[in-house]
Protein backbone atom coordinates (compact mmCIF):
# COMPACT_ATOMS: atom_id res chain seq x y z
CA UNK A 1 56.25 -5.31 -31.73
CA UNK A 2 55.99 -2.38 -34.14
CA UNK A 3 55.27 0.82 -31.99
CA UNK A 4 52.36 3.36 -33.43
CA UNK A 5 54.23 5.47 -35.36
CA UNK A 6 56.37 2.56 -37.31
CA UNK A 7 52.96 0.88 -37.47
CA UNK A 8 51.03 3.69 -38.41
CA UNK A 9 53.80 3.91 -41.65
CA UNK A 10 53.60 0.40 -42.64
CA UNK A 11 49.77 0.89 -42.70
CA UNK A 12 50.10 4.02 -45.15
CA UNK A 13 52.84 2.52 -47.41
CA UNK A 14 51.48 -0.43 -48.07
CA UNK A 15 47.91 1.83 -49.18
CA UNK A 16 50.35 3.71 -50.91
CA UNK A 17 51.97 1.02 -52.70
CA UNK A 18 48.10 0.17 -54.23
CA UNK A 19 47.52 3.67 -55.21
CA UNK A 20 44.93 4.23 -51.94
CA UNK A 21 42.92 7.67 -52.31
CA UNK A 22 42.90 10.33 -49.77
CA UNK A 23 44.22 8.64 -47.01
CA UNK A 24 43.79 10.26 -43.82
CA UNK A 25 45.19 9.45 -40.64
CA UNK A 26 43.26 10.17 -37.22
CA UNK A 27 45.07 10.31 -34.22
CA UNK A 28 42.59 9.22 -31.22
CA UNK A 29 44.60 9.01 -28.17
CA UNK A 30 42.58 10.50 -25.55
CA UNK A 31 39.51 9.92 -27.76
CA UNK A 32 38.96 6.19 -28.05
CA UNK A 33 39.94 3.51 -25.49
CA UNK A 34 40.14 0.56 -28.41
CA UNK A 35 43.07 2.17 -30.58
CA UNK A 36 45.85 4.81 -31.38
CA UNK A 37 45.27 5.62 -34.83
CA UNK A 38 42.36 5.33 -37.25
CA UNK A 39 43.74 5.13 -41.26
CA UNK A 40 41.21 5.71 -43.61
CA UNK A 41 41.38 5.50 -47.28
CA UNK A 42 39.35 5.13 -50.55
CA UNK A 43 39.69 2.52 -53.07
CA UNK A 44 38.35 3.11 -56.45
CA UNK A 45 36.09 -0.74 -56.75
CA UNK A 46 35.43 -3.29 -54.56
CA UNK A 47 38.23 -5.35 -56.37
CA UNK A 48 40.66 -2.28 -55.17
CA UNK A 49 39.19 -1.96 -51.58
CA UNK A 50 39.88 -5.69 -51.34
CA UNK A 51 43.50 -5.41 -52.81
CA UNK A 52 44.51 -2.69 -50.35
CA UNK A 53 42.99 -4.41 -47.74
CA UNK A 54 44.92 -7.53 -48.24
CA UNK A 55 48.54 -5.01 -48.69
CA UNK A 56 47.82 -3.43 -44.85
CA UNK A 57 46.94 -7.69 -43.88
CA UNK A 58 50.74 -8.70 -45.46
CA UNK A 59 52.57 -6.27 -44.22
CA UNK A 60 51.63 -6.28 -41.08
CA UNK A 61 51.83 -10.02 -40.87
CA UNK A 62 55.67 -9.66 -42.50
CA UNK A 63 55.90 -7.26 -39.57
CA UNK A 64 54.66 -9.73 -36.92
CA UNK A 65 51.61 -7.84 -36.48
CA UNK A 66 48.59 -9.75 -37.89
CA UNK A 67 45.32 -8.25 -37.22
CA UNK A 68 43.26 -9.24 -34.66
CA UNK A 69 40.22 -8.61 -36.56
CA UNK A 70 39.18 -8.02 -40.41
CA UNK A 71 35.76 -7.72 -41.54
CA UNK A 72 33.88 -6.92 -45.00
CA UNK A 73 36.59 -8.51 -47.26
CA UNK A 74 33.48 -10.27 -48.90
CA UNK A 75 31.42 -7.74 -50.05
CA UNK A 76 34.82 -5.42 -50.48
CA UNK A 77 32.78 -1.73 -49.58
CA UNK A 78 33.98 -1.09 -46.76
CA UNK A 79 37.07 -3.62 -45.25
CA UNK A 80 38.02 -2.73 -41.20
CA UNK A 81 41.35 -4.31 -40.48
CA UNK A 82 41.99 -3.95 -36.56
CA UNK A 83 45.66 -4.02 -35.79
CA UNK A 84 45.53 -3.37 -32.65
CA UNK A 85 47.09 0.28 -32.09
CA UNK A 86 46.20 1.06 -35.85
CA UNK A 87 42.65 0.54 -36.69
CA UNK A 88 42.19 1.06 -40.75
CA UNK A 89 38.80 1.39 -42.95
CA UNK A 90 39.08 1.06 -46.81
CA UNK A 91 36.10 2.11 -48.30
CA UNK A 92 34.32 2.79 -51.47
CA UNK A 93 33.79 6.59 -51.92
CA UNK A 94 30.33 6.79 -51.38
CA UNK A 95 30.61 4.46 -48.67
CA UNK A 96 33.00 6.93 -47.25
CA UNK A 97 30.90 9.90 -47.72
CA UNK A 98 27.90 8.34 -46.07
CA UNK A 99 29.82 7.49 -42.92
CA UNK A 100 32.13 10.06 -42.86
CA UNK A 101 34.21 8.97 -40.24
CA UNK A 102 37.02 11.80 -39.56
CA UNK A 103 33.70 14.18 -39.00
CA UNK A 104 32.22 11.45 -36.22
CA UNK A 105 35.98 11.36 -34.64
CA UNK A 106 35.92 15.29 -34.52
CA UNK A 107 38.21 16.02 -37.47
CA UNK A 108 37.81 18.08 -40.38
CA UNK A 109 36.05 16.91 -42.97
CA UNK A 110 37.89 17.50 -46.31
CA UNK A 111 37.58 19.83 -48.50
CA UNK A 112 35.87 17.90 -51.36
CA UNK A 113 32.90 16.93 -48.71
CA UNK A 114 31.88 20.53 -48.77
CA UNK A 115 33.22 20.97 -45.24
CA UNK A 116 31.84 20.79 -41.83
């Protein structure tokens, strides 16, 4: 069992390793009863969100951690793998934008968003 931290860096190496954009890590303890961390990153198609996604689901397998969930692998927009401790999001940039996640979790939206 991989503890947050160790997972948190297999999750952001292996986005790394597919050249994910701007990833972002959210730290929600004491803000969210179903996880730790929330990774987000962009991918630049729907052939890279899918690619990334699968990285984060091979690693963490390799690791002994496979996900308990993953959903939107078909349509490859916006992939959700839940590890457990680590949830991640892989998303198309405008998906991203729309949803904006680190401003719903009370983070600061980056700089290229215009800002919060």
């Amino acid at each position: 069992m991989l503890s947050t931290p160790e997972l948190e860096r297999l999750v952001v190496d292996a986005l790394e390793e597919i050249k994910g954009g701007d990833i972002r890590v959210l730290d929600l303890r004491g803000k969210a009863s179903f996880t730790d961390v929330m990774i987000i990153a962009s991918g630049t198609s729907d052939r890279q969100v899918k690619a990334l996604a699968d990285n984060v689901i091979e690693k963490a397998k390799a690791a002994g951690m496979p996900p308990l969930g993953v959903e939107g692998e078909q349509q490859g927009e916006w992939v959700l793998v839940d590890l457990g401790d680590a949830v991640v999001h892989i998303m198309l940039p405008a998906v991203r934008d729309f949803y904006n996640l680190e401003k719903l979790w009370g983070e600061e939206a980056p700089a290229s968003a215009g800002g919060a």
